[in-house]
Every structure is written in C-alpha cells, then in structure tokens.
Protein backbone atom coordinates (compact mmCIF):
# COMPACT_ATOMS: atom_id res chain seq x y z
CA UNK A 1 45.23 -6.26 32.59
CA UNK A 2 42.96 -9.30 32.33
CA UNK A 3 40.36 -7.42 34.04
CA UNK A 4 40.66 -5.11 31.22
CA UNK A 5 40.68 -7.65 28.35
CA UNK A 6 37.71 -9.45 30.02
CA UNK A 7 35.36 -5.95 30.13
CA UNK A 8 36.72 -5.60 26.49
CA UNK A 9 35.54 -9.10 25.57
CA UNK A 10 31.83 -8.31 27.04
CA UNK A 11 32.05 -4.94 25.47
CA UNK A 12 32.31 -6.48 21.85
CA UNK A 13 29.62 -9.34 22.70
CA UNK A 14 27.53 -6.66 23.54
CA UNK A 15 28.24 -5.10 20.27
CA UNK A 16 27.78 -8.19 18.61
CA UNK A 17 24.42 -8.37 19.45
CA UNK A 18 23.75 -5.02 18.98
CA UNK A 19 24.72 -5.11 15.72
CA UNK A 20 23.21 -8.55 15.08
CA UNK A 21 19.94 -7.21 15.83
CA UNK A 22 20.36 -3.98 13.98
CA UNK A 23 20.66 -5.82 10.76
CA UNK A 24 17.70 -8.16 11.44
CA UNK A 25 15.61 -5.29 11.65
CA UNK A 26 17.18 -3.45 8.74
CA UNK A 27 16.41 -6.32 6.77
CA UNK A 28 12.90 -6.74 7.52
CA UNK A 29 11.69 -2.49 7.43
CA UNK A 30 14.50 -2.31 4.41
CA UNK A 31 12.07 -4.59 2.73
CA UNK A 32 8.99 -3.34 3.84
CA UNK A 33 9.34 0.58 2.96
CA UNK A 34 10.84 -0.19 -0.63
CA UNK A 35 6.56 -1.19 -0.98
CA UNK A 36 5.99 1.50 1.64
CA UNK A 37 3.26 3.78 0.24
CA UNK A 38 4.07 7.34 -0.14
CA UNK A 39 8.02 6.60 1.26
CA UNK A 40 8.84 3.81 -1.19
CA UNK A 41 7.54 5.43 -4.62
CA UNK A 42 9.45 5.35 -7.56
CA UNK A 43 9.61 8.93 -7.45
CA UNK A 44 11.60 9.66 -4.73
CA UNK A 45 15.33 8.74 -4.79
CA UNK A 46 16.72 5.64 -4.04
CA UNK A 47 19.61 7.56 -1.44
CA UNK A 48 16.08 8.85 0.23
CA UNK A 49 14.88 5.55 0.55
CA UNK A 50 17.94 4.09 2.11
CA UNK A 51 17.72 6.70 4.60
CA UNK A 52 14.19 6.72 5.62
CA UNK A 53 15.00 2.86 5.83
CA UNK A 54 17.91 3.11 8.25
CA UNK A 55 15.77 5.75 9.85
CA UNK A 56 12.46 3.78 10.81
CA UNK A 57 15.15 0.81 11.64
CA UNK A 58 16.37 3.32 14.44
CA UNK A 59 12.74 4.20 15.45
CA UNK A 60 11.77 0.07 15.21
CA UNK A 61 14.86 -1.60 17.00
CA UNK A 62 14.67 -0.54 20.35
CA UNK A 63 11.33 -1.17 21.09
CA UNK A 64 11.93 -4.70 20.34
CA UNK A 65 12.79 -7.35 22.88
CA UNK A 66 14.52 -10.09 21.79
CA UNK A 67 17.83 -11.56 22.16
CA UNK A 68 19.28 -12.26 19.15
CA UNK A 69 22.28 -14.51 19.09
CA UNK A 70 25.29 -14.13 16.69
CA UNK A 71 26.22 -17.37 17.17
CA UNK A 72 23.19 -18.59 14.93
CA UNK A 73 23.73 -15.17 12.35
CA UNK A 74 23.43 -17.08 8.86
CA UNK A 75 21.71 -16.39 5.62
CA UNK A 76 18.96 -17.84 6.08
CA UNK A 77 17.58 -15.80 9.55
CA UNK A 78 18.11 -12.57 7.06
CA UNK A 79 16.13 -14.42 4.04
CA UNK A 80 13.14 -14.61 6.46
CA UNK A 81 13.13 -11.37 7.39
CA UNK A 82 13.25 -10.13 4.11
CA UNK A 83 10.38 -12.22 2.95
CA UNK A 84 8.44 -11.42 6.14
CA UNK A 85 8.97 -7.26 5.41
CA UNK A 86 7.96 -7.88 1.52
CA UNK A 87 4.62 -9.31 2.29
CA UNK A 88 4.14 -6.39 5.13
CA UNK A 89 4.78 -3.86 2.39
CA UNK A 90 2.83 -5.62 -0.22
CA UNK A 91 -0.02 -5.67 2.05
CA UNK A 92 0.73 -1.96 1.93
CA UNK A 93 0.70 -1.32 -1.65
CA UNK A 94 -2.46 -3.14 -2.58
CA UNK A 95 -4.11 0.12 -1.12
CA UNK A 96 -2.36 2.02 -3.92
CA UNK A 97 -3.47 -0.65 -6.24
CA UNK A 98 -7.08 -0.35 -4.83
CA UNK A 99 -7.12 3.46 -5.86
CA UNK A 100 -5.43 2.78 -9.36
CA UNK A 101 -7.89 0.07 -10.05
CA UNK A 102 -10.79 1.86 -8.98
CA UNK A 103 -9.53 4.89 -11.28
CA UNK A 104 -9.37 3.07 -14.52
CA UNK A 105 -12.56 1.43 -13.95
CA UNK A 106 -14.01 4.92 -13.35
CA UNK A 107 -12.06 6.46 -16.10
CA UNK A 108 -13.24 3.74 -18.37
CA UNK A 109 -16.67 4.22 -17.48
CA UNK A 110 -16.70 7.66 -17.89
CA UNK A 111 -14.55 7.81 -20.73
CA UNK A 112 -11.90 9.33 -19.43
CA UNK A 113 -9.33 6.70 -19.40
CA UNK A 114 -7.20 8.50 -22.43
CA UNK A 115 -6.57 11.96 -20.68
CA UNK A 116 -3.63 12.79 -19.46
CA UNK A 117 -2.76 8.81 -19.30
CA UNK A 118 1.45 8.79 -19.33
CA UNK A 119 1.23 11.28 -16.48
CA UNK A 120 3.42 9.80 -13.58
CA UNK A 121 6.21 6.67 -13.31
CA UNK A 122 3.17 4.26 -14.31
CA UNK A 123 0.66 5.45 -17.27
CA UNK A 124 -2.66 5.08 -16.35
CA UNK A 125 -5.86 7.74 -16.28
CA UNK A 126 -6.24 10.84 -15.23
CA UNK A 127 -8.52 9.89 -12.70
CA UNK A 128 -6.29 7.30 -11.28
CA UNK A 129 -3.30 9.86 -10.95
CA UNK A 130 -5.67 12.02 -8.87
CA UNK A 131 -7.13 9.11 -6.23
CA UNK A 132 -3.34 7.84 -5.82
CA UNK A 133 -1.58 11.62 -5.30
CA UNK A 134 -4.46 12.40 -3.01
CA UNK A 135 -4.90 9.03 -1.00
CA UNK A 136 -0.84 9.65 -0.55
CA UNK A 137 -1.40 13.02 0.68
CA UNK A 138 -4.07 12.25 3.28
CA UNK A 139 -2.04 9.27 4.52
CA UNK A 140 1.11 11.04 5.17
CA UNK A 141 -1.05 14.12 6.77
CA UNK A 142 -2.96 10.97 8.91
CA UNK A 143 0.24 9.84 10.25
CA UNK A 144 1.04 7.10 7.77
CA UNK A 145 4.99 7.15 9.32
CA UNK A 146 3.83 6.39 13.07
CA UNK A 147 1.32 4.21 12.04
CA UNK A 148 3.94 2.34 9.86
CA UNK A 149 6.56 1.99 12.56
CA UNK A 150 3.83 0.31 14.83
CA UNK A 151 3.23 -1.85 12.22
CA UNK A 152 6.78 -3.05 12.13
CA UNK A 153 7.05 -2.90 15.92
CA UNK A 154 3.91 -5.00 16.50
CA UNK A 155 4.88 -7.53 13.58
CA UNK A 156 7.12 -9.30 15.94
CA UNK A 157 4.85 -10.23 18.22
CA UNK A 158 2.75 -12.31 15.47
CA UNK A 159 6.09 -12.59 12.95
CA UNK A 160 9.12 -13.33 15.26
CA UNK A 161 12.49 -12.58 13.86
CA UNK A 162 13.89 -15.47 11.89
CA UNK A 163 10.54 -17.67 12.04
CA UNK A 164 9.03 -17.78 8.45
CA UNK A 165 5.45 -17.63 8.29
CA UNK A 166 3.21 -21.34 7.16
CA UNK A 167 3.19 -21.12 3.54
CA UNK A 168 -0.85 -22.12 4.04
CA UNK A 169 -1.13 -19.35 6.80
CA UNK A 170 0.77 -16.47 4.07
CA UNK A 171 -1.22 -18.03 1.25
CA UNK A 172 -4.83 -17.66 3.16
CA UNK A 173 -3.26 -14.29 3.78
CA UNK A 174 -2.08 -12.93 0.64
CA UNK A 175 -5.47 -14.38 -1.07
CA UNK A 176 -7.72 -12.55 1.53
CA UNK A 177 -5.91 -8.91 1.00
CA UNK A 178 -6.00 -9.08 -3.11
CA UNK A 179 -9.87 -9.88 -2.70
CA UNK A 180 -10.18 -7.02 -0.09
CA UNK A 181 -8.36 -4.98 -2.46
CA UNK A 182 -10.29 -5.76 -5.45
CA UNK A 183 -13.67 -5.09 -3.45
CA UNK A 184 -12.48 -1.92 -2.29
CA UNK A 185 -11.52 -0.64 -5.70
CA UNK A 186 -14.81 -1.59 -7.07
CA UNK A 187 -16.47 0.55 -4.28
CA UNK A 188 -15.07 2.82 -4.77
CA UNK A 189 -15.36 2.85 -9.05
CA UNK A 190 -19.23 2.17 -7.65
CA UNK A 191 -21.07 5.80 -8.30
CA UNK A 192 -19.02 5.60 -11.64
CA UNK A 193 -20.22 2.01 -12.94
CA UNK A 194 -23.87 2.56 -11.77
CA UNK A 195 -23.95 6.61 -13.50
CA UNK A 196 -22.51 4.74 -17.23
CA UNK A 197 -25.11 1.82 -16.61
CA UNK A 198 -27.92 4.30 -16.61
CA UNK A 199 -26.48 6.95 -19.47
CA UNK A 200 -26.60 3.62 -21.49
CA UNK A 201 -30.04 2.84 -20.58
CA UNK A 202 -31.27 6.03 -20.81
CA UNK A 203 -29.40 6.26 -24.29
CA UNK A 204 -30.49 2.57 -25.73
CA UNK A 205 -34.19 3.89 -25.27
CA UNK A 206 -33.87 6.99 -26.53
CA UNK A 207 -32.39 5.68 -29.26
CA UNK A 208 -35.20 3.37 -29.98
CA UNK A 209 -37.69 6.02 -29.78
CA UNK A 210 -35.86 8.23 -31.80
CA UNK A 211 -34.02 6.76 -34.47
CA UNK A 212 -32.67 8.90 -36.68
CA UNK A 213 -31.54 11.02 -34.11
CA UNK A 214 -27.37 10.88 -33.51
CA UNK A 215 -27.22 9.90 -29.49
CA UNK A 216 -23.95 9.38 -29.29
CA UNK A 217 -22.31 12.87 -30.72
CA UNK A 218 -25.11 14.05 -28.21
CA UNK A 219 -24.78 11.69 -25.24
CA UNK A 220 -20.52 11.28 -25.54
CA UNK A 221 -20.16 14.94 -24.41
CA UNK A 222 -22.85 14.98 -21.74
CA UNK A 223 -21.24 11.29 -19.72
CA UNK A 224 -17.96 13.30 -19.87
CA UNK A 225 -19.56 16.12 -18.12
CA UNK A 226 -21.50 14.08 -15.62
CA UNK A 227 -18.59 12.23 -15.20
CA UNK A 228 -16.35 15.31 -13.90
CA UNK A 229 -18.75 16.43 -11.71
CA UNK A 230 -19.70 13.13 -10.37
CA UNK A 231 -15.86 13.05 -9.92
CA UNK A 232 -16.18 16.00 -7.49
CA UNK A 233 -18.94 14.89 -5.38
CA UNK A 234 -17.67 11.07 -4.93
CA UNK A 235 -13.73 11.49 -4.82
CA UNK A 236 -13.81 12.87 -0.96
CA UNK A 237 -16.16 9.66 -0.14
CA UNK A 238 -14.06 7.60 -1.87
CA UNK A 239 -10.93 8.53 -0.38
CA UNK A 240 -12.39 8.67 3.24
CA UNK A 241 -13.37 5.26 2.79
CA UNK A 242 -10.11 4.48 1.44
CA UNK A 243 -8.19 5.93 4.41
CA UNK A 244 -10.70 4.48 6.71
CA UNK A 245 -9.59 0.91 5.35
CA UNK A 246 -6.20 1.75 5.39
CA UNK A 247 -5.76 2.55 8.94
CA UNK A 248 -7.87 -0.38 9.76
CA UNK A 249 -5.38 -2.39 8.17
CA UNK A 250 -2.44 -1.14 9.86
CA UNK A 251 -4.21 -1.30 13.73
CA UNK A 252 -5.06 -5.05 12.10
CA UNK A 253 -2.74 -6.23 9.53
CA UNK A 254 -3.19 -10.02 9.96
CA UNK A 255 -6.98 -10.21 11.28
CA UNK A 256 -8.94 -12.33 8.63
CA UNK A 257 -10.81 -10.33 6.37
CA UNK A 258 -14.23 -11.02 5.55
C-alpha cells in the first residue's frame, strides 16, 4: 500500500510539472498568435483562435527542455511570458503594418486612397486591402505555421521561460523593427512615389507652357490609369520582397537590423 501511494505521489509531481509547463507555454504562443499574422486576424473567430493557440502550444511544448518547477508557479513567471509572446507577435504584425503603410502611401499617390476604403475590419485603400490579403495568402502557402512554431521553439533559447527581457535590450529592439518596418513600406510605396513625382513634373511644365489649357481634368484620369497598371507590374515585386523580409525575420527574429 505505501508502495502504491508513493508511485501515486510521483505520478502527480510528474503531472505537476507537466501541467506547469503546459501553461507557461500557453501563455507565451497564447500571446503571440492573438498578433499572429494571418491566424490572429480579427476576422477569424475568437473560438478559432483559442484553438489554433492550444494547438501550436501542443506542437511548441515538447520540443522544449526545461524543467519547470511548481514550487516557484506565481504570477509573475506567467506575466513574463505573456509580455515576452506580445513583443514576438508584434514583431509579427509590423509586416502587416509594412504592407498597409506602403498601400496608403501608394494609394495616396496615385489617388486611389478613396476606393473601396471601409472594405475589411480596418478602413483603409483599396490598394492596401489587396497587398495585406495577398501578403497573407503567400505566407500561409510559404509555410507561415511551421515557420511560426520554430519561432516559438527557438525563442527559448534567447528568451528563457520566466526571464524578462532588459528593458534597454527590448527597447533597442522594438525601435530597430518599427524603423525596418517603416523602410520596408516605403520600398515598397517606391515605384508609386517616384511615378506621382514625375506626373507632377511633367504636369507643372506643361502647365507653364500651356496655360490655358485644363491639366488636371486631363492629367487626374491618366495618374489613375498609370497608377493601375503600375499596380500590376510592381505588386508581385513588392510582395516578393515582402515575403523575402518576412522569412528573414522569422530564421532571425532578434539579429540587429541595419
């Protein structure tokens, strides 16, 4: 009988720690895939999201190798996690922001930016719509999900469970991916900013040498024009270089950016 009771003891440390650990990691992809591209959109359902969460948590948890101890289980271990998962997924969903960016500036200087602009959870252009629903689509078919969970799995080996991050080291951090992400949006905007800087140069000096004539009822429906079919030829550019950047990111999340 005490043999019994003691194997039952060990059973439910075991357990314990089992269990321990399972909600560490929860806590941390939990956090991480409500910012998740593609899996954490407002679009899909919140039940969805709960179970793609519990889902990558069974994927993540054991390929870790730690020893968690329920002895220190607190608050605070699962606060740290969580913060350590939001700035993973926000690191994430400045890629979306990239594309949205780059589509208003695009939109704006093609003037474009009023079509079709409450489309979607978050109004903005019709151009923007169409880089964000097709940079989703190519990383899902890319293999955003594996790529993801070795993201989370490798995390641990720079983030350990229940160490927080220097507030210096997360700030350097944070600071380097908006700039990235700001670059990268006005790269890919580029071919639209440079084709509106010449239509207005071309249209100031026409304008000069013709006066009387009305450039804008002329030149308004010709930059829409250009616009679309510049639209056709750079969008696939854009987006490879988007995807390019994005899987760099994930083989690289915490490498100093230039």
């Amino acid at each position: 009988m005490n043999d019994l009771i003691t194997q039952m003891n060990a059973l439910t440390g075991i357990g314990a720690n089992f269990l321990w650990l399972g909600l560490l990691v929860f806590m941390r992809v939990g956090s991480a895939m409500s910012l998740l591209p593609a899996f954490g959109e407002q679009v899909v359902p919140q039940r969805v999201r709960l179970v793609l969460a519990l889902a990558f948590t069974a994927v993540v948890a054991p390929a870790l190798q730690i020893a968690p101890d329920p002895a220190k289980a607190g608050v605070l271990p699962l606060l740290i996690e969580v913060v350590i998962g939001l700035m993973l997924g926000v690191g994430l969903r400045l890629f979306i922001l990239a594309l949205q960016t780059a589509g208003a500036i695009a939109a704006q200087a093609t003037t474009l930016s009023q079509m079709f602009g409450d489309a979607g959870p978050e109004p903005q252009p019709a151009i923007g719509n169409l880089l964000v629903m097709a940079g989703l689509a190519i990383a899902v078919a890319t293999g955003l999900h594996v790529r993801a969970a070795e993201l989370l799995i490798l995390s641990y080996q720079i983030l350990p469970a229940g160490q927080l991050p220097g507030a210096e080291d997360a700030a350097h951090w944070g600071l380097s991916q908006i700039s990235h992400m700001f670059s990268l949006a006005f790269c890919l905007a580029a071919p639209f900013t440079i084709a509106a800087l010449l239509y207005n140069i071309a249209l100031g000096i026409i304008n000069r040498a013709m006066p009387a004539l009305m450039v804008s009822m002329i030149g308004a429906p010709a930059l829409t024009a250009g616009g679309l079919v510049l639209m056709v030829l750079s969008v696939p550019l854009a987006l490879a270089l988007w995807a390019q950047s994005l899987h760099g990111f994930l083989a690289a999340p915490f490498q100093a950016l230039p």
